[in-house]
Protein backbone atom coordinates (compact mmCIF):
# COMPACT_ATOMS: atom_id res chain seq x y z
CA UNK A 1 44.20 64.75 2.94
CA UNK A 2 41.87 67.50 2.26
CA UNK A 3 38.26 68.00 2.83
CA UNK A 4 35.85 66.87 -0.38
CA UNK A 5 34.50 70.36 -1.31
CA UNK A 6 31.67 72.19 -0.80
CA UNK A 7 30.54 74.40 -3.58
CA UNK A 8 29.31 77.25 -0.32
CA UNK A 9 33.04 77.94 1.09
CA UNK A 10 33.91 80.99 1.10
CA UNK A 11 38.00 80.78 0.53
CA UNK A 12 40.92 82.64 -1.34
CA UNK A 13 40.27 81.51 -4.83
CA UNK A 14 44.12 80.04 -4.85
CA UNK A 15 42.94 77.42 -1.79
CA UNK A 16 39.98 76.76 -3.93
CA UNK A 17 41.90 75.94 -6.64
CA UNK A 18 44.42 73.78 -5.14
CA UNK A 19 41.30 71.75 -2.71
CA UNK A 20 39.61 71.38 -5.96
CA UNK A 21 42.42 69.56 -8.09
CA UNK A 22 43.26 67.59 -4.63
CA UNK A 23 40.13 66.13 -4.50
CA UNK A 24 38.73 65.64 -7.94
CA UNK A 25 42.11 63.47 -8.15
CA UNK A 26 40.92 61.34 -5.05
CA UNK A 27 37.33 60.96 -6.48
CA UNK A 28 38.79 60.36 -9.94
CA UNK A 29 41.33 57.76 -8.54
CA UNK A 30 38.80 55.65 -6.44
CA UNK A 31 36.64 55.41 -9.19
CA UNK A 32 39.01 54.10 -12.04
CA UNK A 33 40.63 51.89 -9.52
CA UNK A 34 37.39 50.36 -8.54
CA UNK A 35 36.42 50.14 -12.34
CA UNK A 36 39.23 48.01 -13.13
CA UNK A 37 39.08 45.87 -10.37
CA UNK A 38 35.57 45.10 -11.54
CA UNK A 39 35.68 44.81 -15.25
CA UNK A 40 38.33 42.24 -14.58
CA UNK A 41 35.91 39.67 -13.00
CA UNK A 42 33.25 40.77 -15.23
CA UNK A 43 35.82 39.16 -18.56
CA UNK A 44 35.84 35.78 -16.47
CA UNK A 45 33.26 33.80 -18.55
CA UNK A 46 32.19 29.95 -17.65
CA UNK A 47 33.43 27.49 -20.79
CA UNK A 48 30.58 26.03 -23.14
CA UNK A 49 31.73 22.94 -23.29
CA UNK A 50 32.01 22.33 -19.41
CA UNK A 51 30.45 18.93 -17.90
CA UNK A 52 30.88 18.92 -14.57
CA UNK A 53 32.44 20.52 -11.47
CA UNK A 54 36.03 19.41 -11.94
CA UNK A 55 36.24 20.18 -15.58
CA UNK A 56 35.23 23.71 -14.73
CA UNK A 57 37.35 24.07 -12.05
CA UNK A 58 40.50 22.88 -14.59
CA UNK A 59 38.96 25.30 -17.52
CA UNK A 60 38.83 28.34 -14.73
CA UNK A 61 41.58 27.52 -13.03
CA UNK A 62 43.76 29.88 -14.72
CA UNK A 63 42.05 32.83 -15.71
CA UNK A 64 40.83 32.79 -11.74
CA UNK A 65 44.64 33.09 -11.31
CA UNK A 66 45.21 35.62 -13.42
CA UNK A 67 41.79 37.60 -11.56
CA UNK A 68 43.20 37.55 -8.54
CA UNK A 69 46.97 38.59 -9.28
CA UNK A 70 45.16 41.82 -10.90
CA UNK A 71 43.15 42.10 -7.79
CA UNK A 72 46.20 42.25 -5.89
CA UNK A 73 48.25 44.21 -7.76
CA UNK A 74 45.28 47.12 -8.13
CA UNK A 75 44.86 46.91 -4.88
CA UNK A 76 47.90 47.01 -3.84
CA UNK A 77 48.90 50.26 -6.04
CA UNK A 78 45.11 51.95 -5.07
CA UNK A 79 46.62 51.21 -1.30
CA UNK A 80 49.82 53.04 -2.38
CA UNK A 81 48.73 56.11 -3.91
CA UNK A 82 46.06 56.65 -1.16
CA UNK A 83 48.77 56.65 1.46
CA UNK A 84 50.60 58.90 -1.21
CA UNK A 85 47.87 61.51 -1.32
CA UNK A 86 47.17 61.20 2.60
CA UNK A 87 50.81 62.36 3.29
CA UNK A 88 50.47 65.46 0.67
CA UNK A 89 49.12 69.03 1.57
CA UNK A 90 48.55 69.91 -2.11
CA UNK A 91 49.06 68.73 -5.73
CA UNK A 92 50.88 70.63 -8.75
CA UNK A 93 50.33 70.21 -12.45
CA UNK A 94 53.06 67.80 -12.61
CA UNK A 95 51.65 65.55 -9.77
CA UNK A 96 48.34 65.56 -11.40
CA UNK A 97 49.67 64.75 -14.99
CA UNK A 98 52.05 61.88 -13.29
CA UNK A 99 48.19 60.35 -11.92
CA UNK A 100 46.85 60.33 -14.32
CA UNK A 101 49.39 58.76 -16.40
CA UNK A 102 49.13 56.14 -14.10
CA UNK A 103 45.23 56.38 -14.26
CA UNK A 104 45.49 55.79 -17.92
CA UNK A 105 47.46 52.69 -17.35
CA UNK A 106 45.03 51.22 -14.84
CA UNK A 107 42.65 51.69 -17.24
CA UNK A 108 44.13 49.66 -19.09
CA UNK A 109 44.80 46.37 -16.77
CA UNK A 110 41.37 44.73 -17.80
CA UNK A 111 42.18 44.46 -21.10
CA UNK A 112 45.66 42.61 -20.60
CA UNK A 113 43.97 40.52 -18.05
CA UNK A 114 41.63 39.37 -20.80
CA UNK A 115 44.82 38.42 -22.84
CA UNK A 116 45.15 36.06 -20.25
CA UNK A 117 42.06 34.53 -20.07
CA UNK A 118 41.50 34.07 -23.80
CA UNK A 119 45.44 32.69 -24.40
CA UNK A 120 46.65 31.32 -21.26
CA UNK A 121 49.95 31.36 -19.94
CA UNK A 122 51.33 32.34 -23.41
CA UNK A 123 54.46 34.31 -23.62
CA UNK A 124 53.34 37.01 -25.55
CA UNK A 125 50.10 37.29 -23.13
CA UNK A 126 52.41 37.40 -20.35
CA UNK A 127 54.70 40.05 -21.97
CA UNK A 128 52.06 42.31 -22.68
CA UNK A 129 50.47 41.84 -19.16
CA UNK A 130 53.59 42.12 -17.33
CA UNK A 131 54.54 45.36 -19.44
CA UNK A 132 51.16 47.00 -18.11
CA UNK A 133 51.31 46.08 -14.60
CA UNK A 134 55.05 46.69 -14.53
CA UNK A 135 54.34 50.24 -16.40
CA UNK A 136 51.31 51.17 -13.59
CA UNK A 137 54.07 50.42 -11.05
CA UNK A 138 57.05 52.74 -12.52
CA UNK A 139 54.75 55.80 -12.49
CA UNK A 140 53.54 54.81 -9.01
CA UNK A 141 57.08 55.48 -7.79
CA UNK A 142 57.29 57.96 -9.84
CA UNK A 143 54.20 60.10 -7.93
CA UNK A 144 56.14 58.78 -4.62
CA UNK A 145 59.38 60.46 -6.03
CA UNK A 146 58.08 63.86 -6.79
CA UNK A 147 54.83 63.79 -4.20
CA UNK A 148 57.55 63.62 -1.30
CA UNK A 149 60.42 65.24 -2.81
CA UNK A 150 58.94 68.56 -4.46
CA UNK A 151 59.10 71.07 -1.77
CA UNK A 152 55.52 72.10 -1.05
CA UNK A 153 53.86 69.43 -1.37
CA UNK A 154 54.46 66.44 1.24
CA UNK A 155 53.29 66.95 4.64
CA UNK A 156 56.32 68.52 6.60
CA UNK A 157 56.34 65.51 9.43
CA UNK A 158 56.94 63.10 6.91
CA UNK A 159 60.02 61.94 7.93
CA UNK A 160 63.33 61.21 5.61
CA UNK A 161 63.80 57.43 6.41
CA UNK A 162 59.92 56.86 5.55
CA UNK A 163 60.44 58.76 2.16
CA UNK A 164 63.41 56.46 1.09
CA UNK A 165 62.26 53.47 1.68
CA UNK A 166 58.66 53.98 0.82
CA UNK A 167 60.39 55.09 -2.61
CA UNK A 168 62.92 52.00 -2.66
CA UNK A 169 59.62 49.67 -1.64
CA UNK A 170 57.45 51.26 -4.20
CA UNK A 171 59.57 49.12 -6.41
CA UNK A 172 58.88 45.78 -5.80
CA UNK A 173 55.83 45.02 -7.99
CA UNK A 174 57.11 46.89 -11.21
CA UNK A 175 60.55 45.38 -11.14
CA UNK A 176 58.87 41.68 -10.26
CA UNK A 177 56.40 42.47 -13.45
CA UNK A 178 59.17 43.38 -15.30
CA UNK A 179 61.01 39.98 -14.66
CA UNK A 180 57.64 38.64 -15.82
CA UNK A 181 57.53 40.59 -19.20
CA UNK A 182 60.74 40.14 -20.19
CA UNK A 183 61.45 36.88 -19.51
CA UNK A 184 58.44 35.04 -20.09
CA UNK A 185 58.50 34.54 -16.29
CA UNK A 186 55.93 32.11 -14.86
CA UNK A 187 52.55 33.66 -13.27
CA UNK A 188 52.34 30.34 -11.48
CA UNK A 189 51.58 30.57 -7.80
CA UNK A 190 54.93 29.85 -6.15
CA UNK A 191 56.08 33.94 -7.69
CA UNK A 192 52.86 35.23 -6.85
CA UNK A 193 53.14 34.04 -3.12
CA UNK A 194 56.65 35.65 -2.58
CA UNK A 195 55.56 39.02 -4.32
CA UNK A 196 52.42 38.92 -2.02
CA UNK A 197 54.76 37.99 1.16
CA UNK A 198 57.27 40.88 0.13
CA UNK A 199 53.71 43.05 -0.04
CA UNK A 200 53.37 42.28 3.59
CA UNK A 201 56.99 42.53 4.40
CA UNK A 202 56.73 46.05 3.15
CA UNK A 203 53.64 47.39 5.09
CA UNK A 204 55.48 45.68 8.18
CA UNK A 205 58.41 47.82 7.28
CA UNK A 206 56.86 50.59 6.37
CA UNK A 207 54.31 51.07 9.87
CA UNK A 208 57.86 50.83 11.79
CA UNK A 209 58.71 54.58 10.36
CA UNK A 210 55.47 55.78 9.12
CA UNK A 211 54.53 55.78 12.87
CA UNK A 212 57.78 56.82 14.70
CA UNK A 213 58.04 60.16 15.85
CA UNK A 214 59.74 62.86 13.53
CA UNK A 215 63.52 62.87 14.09
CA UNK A 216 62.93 59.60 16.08
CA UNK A 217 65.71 56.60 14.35
């Protein structure tokens, strides 16, 4: 990843360029992510009509739920594009526009989240949540696709097996959203667990041949 600039560097004005882009996409990326993940718990508002600690436990219960699937999702595709840009030398006009696609999209994840809160496990809430998260996903394996793939810009130890199935893994969240969206698929917690245990089974996966020597397996 490259150095956060300083305006006094004295460079060829194509490096300056390129560091530039590279890291007002990092700054830019941090701080949407981190926005989203905010102004998703800030929607969470107590019920008027609440009595005692068990009624607003049932009232909460699901638009807590729905909080902390967004949390982990965000999270989970922040995680992924940092380790994206981390494992790049440089971005292109295509790799930026493919961010911030996806940077528009995240944007956009408090909003469906609030669908949530205000109609429950609805289908059409669902559909419409599902469709975002599941959208934020597809161009997050998109950036994977190209990042690693375009010659010039992935870091040259990156090794083959990594790229693959770093692409194939990128996958899991989108295509489990998409099961959501299109079939009115439960957000109930026995899904979330299994999409949050394939998470881990990933990053387990994934530290086997993001570690390994190059040519090594």
């Amino acid at each position: 990843m490259g150095e956060f600039e300083g305006l006094d560097t004295v460079e060829p004005l194509k490096r300056r360029i390129e560091r530039h882009s590279f890291d007002r996409l990092i700054m830019l990326s941090d701080g949407v992510f981190a926005i989203a993940i905010t102004l998703a718990a800030l929607e969470i508002r107590p019920p008027a009509d609440w009595h005692d600690l068990p009624g607003l436990i049932a009232q909460l219960r699901f638009p807590v739920l729905a909080y902390l699937v967004s949390f982990v999702v965000v999270a989970s595709y922040w995680a992924s594009q940092r380790e994206l840009l981390s494992r790049l030398l440089r971005v292109d006009g295509l790799f930026l526009l493919l961010a911030l696609a996806q940077l528009m999209v995240v944007a956009l994840i408090p909003s469906a989240t609030q669908l949530l809160y205000r109609h429950g496990p609805d289908g059409a809430a669902v559909a419409v949540y599902g469709g975002v998260l599941a959208g934020c996903g597809y161009l997050s394996a998109a950036g994977w696709v190209y990042g690693l793939f375009r010659p010039g810009l992935a870091h040259p130890e990156t090794r083959s097996p990594y790229r693959w199935i770093r692409i194939v893994t990128a996958l899991i969240v989108p295509v489990f959203f998409t099961w959501v969206a299109t079939t009115g698929g439960s957000l109930s917690l026995a899904p979330i667990v299994a999409m949050v245990i394939a998470l881990v089974a990933r990053r387990v996966i994934l530290a086997r041949f993001a570690n390994s020597p190059k040519g090594a397996g």
